[in-house]
C-alpha atoms as a PDB file:
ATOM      1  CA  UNK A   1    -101.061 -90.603 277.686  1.00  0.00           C
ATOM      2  CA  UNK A   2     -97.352 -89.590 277.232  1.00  0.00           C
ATOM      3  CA  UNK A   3     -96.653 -93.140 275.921  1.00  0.00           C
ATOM      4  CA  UNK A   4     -99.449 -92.633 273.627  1.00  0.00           C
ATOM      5  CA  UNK A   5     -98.257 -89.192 271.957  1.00  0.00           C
ATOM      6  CA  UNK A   6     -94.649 -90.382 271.570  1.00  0.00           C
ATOM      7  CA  UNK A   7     -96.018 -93.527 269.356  1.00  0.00           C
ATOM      8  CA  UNK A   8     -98.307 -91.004 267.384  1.00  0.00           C
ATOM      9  CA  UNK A   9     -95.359 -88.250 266.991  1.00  0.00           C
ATOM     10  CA  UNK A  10     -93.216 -91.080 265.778  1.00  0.00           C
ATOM     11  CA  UNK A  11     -96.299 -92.451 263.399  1.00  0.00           C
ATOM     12  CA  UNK A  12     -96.020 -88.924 261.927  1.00  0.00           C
ATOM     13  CA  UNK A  13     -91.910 -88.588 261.903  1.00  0.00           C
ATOM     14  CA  UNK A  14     -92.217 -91.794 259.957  1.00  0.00           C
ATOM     15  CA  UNK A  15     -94.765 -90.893 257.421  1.00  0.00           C
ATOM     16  CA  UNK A  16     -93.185 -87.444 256.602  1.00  0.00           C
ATOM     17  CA  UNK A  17     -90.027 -89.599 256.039  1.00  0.00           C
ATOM     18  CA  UNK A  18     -91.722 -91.358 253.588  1.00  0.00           C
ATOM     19  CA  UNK A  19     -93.335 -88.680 251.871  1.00  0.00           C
ATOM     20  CA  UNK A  20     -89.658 -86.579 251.806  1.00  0.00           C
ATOM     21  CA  UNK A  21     -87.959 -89.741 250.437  1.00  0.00           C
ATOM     22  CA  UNK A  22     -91.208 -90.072 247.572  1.00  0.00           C
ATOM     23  CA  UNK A  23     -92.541 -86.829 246.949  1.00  0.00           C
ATOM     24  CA  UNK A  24     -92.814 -85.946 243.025  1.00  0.00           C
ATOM     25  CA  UNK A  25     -91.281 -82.528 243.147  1.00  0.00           C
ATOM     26  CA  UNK A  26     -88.882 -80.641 244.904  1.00  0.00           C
ATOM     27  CA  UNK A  27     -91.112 -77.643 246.779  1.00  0.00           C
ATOM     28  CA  UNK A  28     -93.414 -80.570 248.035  1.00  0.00           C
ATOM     29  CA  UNK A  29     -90.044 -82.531 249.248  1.00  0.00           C
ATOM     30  CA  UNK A  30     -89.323 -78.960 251.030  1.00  0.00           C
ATOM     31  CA  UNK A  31     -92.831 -78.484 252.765  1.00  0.00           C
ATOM     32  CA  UNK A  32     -92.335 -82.426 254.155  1.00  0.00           C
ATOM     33  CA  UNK A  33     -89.179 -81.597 255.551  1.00  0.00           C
ATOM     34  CA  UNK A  34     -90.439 -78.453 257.089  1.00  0.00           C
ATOM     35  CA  UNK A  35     -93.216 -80.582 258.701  1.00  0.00           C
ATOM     36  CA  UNK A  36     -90.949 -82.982 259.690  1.00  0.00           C
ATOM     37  CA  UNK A  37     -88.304 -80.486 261.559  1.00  0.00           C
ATOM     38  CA  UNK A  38     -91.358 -79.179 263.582  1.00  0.00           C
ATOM     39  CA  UNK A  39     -92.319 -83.128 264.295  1.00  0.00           C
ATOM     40  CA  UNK A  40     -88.802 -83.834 265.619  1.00  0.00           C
ATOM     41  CA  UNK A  41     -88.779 -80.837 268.234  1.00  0.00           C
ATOM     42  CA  UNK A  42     -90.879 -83.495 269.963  1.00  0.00           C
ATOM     43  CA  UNK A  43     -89.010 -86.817 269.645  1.00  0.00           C
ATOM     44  CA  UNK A  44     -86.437 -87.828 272.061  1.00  0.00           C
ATOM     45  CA  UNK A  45     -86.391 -91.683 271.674  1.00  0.00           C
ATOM     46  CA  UNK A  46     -82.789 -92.758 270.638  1.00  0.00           C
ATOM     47  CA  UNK A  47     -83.192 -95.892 268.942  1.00  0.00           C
ATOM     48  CA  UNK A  48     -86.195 -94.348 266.669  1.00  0.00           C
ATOM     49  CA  UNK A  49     -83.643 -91.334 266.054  1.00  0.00           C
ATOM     50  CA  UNK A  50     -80.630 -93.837 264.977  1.00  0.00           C
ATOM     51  CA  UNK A  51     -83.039 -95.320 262.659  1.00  0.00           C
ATOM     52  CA  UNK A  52     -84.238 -92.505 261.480  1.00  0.00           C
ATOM     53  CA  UNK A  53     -80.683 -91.005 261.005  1.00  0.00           C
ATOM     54  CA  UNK A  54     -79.039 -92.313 257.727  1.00  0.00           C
ATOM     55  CA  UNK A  55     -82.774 -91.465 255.876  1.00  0.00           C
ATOM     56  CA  UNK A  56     -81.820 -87.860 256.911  1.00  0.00           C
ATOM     57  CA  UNK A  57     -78.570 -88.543 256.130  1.00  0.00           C
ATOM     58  CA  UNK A  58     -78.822 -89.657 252.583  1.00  0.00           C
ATOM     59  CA  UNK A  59     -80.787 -86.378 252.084  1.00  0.00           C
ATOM     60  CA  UNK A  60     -77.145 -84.214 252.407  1.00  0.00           C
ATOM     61  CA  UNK A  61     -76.931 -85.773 248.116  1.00  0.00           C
ATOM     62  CA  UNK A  62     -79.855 -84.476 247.301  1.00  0.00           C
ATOM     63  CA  UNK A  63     -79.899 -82.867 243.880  1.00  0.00           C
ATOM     64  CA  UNK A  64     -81.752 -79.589 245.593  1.00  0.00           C
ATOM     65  CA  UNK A  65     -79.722 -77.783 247.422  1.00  0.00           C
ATOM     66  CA  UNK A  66     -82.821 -76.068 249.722  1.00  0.00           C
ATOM     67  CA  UNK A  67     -83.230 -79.912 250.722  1.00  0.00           C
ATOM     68  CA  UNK A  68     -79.536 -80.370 251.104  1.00  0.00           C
ATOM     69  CA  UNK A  69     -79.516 -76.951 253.510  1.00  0.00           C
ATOM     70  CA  UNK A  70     -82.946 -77.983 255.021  1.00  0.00           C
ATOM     71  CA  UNK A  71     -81.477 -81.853 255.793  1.00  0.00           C
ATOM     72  CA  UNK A  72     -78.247 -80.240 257.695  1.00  0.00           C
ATOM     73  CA  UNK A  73     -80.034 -78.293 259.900  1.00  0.00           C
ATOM     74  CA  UNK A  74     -82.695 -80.823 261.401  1.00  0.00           C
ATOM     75  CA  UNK A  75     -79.744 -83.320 261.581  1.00  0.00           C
ATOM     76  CA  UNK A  76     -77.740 -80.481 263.086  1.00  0.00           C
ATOM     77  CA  UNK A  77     -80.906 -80.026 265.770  1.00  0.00           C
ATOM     78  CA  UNK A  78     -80.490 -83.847 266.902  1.00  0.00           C
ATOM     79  CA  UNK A  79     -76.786 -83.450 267.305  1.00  0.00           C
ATOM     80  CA  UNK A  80     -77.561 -80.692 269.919  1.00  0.00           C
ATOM     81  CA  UNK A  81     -79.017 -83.110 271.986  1.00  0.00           C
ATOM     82  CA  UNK A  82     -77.507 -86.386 271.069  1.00  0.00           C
ATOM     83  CA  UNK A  83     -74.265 -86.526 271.050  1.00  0.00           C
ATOM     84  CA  UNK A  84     -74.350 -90.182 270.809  1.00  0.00           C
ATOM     85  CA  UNK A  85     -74.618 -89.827 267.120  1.00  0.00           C
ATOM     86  CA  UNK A  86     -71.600 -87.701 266.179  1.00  0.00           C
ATOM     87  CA  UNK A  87     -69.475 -90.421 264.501  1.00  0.00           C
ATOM     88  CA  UNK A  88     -72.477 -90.498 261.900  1.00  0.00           C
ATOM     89  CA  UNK A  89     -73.366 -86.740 261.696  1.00  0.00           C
ATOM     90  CA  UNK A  90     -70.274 -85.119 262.029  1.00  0.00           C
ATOM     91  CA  UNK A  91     -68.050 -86.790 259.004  1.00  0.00           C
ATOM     92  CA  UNK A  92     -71.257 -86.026 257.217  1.00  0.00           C
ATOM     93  CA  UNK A  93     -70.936 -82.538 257.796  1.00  0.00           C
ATOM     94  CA  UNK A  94     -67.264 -81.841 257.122  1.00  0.00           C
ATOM     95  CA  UNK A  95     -68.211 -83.659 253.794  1.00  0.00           C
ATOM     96  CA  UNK A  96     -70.865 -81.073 252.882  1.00  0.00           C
ATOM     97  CA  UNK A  97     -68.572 -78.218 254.486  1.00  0.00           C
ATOM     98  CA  UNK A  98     -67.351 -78.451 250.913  1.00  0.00           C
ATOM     99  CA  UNK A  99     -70.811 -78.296 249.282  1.00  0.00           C
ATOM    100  CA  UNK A 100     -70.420 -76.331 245.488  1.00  0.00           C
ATOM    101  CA  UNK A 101     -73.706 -74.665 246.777  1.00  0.00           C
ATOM    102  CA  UNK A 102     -72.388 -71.647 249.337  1.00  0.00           C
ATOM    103  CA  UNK A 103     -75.824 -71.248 251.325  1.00  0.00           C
ATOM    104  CA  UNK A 104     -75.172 -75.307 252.149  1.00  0.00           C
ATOM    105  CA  UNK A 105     -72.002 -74.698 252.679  1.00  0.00           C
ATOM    106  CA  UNK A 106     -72.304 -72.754 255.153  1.00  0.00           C
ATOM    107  CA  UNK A 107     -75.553 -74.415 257.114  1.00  0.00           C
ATOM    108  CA  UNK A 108     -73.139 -76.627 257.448  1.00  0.00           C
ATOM    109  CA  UNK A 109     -70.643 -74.979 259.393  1.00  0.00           C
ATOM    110  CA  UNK A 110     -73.376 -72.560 261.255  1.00  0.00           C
ATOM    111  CA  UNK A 111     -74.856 -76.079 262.689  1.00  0.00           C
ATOM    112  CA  UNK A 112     -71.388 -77.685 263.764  1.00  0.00           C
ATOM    113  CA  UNK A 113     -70.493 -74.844 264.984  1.00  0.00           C
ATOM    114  CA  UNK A 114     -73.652 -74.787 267.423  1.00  0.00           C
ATOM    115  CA  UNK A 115     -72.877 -78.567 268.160  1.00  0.00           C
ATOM    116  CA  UNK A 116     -68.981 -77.998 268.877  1.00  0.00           C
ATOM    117  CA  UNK A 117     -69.965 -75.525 271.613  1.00  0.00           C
ATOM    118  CA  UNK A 118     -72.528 -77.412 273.165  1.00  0.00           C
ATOM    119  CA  UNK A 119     -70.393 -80.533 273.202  1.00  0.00           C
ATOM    120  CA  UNK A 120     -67.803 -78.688 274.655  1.00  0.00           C
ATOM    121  CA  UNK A 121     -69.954 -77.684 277.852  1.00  0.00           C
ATOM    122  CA  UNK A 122     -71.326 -80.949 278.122  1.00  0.00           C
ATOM    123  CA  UNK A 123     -67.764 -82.739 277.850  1.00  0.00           C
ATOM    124  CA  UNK A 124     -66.832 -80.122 280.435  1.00  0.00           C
ATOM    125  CA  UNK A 125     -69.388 -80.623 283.137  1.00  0.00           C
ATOM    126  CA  UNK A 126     -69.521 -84.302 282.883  1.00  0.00           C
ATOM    127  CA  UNK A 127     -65.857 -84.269 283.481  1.00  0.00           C
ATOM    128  CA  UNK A 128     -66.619 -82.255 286.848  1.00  0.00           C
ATOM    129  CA  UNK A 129     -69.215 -84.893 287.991  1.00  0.00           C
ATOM    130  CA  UNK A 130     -66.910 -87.366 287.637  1.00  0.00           C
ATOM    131  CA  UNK A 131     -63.663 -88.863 287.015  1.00  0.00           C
ATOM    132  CA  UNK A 132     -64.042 -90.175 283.297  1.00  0.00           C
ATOM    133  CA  UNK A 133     -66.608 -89.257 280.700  1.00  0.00           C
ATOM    134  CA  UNK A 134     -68.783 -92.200 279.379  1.00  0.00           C
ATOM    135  CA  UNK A 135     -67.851 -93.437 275.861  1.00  0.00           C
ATOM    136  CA  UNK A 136     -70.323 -91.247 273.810  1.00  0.00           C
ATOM    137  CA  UNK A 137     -68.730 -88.138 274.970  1.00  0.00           C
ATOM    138  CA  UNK A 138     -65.413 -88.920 274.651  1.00  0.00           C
ATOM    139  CA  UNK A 139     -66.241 -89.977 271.003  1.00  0.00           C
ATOM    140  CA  UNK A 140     -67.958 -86.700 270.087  1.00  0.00           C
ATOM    141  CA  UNK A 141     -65.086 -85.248 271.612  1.00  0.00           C
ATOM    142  CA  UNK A 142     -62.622 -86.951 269.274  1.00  0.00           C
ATOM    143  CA  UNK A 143     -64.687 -86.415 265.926  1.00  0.00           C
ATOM    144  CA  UNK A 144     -65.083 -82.226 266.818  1.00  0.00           C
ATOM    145  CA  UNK A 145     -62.011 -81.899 266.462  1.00  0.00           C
ATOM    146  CA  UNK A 146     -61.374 -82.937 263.666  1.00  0.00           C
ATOM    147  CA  UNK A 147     -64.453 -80.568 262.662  1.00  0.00           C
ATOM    148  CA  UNK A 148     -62.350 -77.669 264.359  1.00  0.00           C
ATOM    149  CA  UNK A 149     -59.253 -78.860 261.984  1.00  0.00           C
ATOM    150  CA  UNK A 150     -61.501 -78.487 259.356  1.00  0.00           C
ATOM    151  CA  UNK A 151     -62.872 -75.025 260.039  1.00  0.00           C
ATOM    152  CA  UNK A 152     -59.892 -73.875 260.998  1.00  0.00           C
ATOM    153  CA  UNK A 153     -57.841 -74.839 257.823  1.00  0.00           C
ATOM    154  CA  UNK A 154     -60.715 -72.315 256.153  1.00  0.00           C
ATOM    155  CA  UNK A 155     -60.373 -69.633 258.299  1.00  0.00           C
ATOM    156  CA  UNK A 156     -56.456 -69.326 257.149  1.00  0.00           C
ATOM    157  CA  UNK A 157     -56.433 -70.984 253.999  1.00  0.00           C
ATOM    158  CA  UNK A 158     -54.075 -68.773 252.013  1.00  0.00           C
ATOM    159  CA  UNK A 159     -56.299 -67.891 248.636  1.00  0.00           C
ATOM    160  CA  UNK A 160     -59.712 -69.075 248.806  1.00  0.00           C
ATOM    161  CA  UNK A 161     -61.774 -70.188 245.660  1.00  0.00           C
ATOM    162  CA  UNK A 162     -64.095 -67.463 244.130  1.00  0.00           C
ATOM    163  CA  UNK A 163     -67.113 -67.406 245.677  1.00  0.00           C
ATOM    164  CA  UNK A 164     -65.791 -69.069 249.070  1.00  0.00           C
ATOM    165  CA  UNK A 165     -66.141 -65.827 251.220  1.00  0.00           C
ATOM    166  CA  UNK A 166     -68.772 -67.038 252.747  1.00  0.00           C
ATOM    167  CA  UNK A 167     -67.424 -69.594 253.875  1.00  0.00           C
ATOM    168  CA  UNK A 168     -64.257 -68.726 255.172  1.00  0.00           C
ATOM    169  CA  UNK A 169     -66.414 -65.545 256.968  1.00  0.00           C
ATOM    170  CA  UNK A 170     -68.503 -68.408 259.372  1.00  0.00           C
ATOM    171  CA  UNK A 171     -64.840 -69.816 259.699  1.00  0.00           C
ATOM    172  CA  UNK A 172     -63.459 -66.604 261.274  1.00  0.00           C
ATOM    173  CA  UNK A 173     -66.642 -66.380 263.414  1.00  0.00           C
ATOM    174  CA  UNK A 174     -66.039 -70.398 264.836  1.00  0.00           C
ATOM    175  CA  UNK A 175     -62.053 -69.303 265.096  1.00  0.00           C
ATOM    176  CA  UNK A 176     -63.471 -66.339 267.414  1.00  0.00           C
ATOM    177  CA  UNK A 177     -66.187 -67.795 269.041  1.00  0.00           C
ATOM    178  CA  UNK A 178     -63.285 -70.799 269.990  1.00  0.00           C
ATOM    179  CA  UNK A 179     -60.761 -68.320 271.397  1.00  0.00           C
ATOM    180  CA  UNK A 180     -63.648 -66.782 273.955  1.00  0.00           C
ATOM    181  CA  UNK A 181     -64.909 -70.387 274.893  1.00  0.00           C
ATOM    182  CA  UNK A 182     -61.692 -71.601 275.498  1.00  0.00           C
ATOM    183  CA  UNK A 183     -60.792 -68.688 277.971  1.00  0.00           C
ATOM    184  CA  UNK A 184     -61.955 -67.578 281.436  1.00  0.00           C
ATOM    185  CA  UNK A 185     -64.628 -65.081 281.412  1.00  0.00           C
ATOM    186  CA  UNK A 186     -63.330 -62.142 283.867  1.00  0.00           C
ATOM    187  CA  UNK A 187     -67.087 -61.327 284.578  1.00  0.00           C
ATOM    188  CA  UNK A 188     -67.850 -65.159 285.224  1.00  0.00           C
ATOM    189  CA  UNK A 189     -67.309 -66.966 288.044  1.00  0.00           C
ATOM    190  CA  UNK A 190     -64.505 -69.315 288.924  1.00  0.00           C
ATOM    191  CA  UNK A 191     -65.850 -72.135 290.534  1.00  0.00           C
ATOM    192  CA  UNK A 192     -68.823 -74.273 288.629  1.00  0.00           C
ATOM    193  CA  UNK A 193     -72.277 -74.210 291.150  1.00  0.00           C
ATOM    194  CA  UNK A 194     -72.658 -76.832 293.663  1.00  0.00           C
ATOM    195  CA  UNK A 195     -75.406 -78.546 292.199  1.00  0.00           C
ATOM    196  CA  UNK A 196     -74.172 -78.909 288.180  1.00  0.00           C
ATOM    197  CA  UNK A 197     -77.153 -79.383 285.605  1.00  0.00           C
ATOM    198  CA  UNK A 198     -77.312 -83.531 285.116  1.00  0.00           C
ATOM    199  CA  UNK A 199     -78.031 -82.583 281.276  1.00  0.00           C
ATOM    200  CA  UNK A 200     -74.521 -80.919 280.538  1.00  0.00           C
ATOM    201  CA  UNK A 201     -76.026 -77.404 280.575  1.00  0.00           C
ATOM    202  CA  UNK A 202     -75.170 -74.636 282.675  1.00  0.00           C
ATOM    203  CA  UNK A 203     -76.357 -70.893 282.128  1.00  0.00           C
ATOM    204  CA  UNK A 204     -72.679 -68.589 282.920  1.00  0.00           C
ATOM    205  CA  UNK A 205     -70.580 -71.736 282.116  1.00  0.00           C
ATOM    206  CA  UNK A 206     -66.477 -70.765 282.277  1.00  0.00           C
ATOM    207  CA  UNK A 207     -63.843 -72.524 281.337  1.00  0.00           C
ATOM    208  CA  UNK A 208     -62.114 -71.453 284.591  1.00  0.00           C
ATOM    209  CA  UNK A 209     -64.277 -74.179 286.222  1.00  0.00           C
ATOM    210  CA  UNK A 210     -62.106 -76.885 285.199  1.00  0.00           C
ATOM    211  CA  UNK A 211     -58.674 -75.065 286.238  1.00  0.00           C
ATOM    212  CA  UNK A 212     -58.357 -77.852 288.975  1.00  0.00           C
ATOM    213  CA  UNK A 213     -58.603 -81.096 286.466  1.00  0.00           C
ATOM    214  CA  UNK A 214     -60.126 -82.463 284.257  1.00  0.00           C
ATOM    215  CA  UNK A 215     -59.691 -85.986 282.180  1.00  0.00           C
ATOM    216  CA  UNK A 216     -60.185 -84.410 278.989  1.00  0.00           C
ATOM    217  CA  UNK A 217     -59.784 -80.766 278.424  1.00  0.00           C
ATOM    218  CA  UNK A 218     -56.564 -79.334 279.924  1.00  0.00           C
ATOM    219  CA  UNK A 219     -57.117 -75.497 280.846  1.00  0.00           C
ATOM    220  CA  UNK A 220     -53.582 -74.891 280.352  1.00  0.00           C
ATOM    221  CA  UNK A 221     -53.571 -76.515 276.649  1.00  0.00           C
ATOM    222  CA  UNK A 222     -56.956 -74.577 275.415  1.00  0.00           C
ATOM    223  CA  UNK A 223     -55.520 -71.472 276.500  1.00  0.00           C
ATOM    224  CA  UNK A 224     -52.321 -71.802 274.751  1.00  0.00           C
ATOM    225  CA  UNK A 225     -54.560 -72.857 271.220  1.00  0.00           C
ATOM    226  CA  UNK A 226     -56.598 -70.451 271.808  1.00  0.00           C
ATOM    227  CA  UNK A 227     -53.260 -67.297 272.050  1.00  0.00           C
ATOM    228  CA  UNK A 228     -52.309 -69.041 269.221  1.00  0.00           C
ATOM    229  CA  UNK A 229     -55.847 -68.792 266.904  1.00  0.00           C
ATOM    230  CA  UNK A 230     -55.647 -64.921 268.075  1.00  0.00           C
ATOM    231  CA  UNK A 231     -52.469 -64.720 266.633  1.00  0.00           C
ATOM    232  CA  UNK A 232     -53.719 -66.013 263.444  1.00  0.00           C
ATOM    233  CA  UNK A 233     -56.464 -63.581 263.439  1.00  0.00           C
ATOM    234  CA  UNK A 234     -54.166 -60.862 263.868  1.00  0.00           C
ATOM    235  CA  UNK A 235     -51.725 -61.734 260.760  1.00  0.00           C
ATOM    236  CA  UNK A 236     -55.433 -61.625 258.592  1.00  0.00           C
ATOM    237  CA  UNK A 237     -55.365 -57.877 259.433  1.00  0.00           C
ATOM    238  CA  UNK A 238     -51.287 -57.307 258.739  1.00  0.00           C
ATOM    239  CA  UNK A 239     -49.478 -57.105 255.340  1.00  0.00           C
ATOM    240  CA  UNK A 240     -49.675 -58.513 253.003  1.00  0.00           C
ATOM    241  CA  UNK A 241     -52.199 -60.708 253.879  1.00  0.00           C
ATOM    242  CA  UNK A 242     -54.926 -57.637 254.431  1.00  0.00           C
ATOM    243  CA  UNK A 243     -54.633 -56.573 250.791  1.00  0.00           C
ATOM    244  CA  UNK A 244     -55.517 -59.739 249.213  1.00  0.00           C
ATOM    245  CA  UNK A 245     -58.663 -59.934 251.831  1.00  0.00           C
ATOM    246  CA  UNK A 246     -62.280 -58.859 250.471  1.00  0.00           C
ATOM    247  CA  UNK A 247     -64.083 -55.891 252.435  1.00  0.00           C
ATOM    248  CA  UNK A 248     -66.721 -58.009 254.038  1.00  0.00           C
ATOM    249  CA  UNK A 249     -63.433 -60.304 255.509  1.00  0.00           C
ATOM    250  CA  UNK A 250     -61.975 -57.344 256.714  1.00  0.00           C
ATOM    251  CA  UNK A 251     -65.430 -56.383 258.488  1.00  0.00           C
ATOM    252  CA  UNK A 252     -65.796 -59.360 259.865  1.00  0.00           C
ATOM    253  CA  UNK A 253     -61.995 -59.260 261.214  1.00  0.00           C
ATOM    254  CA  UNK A 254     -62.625 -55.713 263.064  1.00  0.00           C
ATOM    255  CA  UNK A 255     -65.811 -56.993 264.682  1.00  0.00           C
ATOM    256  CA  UNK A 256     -64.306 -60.448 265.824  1.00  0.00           C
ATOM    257  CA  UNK A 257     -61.337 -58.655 266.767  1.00  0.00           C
ATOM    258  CA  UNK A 258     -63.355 -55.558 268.829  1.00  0.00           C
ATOM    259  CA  UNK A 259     -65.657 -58.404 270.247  1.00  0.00           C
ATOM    260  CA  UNK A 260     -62.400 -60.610 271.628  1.00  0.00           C
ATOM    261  CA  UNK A 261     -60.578 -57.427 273.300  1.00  0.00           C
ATOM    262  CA  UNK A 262     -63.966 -56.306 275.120  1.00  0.00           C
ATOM    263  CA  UNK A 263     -65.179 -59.766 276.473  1.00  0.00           C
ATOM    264  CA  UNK A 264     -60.634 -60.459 277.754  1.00  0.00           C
ATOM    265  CA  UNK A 265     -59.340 -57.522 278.534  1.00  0.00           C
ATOM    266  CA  UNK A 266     -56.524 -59.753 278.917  1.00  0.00           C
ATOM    267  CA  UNK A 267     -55.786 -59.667 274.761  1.00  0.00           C
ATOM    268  CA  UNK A 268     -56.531 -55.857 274.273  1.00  0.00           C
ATOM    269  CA  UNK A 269     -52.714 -55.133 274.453  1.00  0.00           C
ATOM    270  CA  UNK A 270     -52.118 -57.615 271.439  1.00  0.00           C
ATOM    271  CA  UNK A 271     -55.514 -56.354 269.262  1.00  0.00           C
ATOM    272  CA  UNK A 272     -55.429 -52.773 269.823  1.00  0.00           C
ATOM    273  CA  UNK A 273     -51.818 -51.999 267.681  1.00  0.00           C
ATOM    274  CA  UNK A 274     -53.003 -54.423 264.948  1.00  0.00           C
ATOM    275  CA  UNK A 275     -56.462 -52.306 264.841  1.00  0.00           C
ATOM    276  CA  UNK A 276     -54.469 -48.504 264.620  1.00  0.00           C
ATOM    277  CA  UNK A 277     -52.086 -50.088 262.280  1.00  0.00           C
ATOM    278  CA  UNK A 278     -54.507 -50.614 259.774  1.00  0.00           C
ATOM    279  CA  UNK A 279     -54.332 -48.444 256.434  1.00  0.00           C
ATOM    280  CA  UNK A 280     -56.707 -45.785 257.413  1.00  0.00           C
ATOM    281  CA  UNK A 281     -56.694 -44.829 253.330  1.00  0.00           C
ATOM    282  CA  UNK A 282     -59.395 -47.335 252.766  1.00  0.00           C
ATOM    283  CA  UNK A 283     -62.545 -45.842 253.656  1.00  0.00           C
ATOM    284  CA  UNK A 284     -64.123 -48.839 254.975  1.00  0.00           C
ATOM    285  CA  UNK A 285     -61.198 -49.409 257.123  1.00  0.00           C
ATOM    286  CA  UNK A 286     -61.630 -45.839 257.978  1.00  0.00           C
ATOM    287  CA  UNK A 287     -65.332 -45.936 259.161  1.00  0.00           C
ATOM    288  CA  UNK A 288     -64.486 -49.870 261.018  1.00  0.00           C
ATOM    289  CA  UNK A 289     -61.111 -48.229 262.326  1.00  0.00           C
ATOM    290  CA  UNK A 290     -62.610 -45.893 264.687  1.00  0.00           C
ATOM    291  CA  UNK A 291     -65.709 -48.352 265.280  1.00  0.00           C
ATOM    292  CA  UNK A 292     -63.216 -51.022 266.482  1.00  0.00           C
ATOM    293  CA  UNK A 293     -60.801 -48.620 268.684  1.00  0.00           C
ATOM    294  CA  UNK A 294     -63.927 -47.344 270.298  1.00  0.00           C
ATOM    295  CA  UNK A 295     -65.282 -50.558 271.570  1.00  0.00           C
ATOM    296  CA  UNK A 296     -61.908 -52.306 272.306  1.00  0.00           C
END
């Protein structure tokens, strides 16, 4: 019966493809791929996946951009749980990083930057189970970080282009959301549970777990890039950097900033004087001021 459902979701999968690939306008293009998203929640064979990937793929050139943004996040979805595919999906993505349209743009970066973190914890429990991680992971490993480069380089890029802000905000968020993965949680625990999840997830993961080895990420190295990404958060907020930044970068700063000193403690002593030092002339930094002293 199980056997029999597969074949028919995969009957489906391939017949939406179809229509997607052939449909006459752009809005029925959209519903198919809607349809097909829900269809793919289901599928979990690999080798109809790989061949279903570059149809998916091709889709990141389409002339809509609601198809382009639609396309990203499905493929996006199977890189969550495949990472077997990332030397196809994620040079994809760092290509339409740079999409012209901003709301692509940035579906882009929101799904890598769901796929980065999950690799990560799957990279790092594997490498507790054993001594080596198989050759899919350690490929995903190598092509997300050259996604991080990516992200990274727009989170400090000196002048943006007009109408980059959104872009560059989802940038800050992935520099942020790296410097608290890549740090021990002081409310976590220490040492990884004794029976570790054989998928590569773990509710409470820390990356104190790996703080005696691991054949991939060195604790020692991710907490030094990850002092050093705080640092460049902190220059965003200092002159005369802070004058040439927009209001909503400035926002986003403050909460990234508040959010970093409250989940380690062990940074408040490095945010806090950047936070009081900022110009409290500007009302918004005014209002955000006291907002981000009160929860750091």
């Amino acid at each position: 019966m199980v056997g029999l459902m597969a074949t028919t979701s995969g009957s489906k999968v391939s017949s939406l493809i179809s229509s997607v690939i052939f449909a006459a306008d752009n809005p029925s293009k959209l519903e198919f791929l809607r349809q097909l998203k829900e269809e793919l929640s289901q599928v979990e064979d690999t080798v109809f996946l790989s061949e279903l990937l570059p149809s998916l793929l091709k889709l990141f050139s389409d002339r809509f951009s609601p198809v382009r943004k639609c396309a990203i996040e499905i493929v996006g979805e199977i890189g969550l749980k495949h990472l077997e595919f990332f030397p196809e999906i994620v040079p994809a993505l760092l290509i339409v990083v740079d999409d012209d349209t901003p709301a692509v743009a940035r579906q882009a970066i929101t799904s890598g930057t769901d796929i980065f973190c999950c690799s990560l914890e799957k990279i790092a429990i594997q490498g507790l189970q054993r001594n080596e991680l198989n050759d899919s992971l350690e490929s995903a490993w190598t092509w997300m970080q050259k996604f991080k480069e990516k992200i990274c380089s727009i989170a400090f890029q000196a002048n943006g282009m007009p109408g980059t802000d959104g872009r560059r905000l989802l940038a800050l968020k992935f520099v942020a959301a790296l410097i608290l993965i890549y740090t021990p949680d002081p409310n976590g625990s220490t040492e990884p549970p004794s029976n570790l999840a054989v998928d590569g997830k773990e509710e409470g993961f820390s990356i104190s777990w790996l703080r005696r080895g691991h054949p991939v990420l060195k604790v020692g190295d991710l907490s030094v890039e990850a002092s050093q990404n705080l640092g460049l958060l902190l220059d965003q907020l200092r002159l005369p950097i802070v004058k040439s930044l927009s209001t909503s970068m400035v926002v986003v700063l403050i909460n990234c900033l508040s959010a970093i000193a409250i989940k380690r403690p062990s940074f408040y002593g490095r945010i806090l004087p950047v936070l009081m030092g900022l110009d409290p002339s500007n009302y918004v930094v005014k209002v955000l001021h006291v907002y981000g002293v009160q929860h750091a």
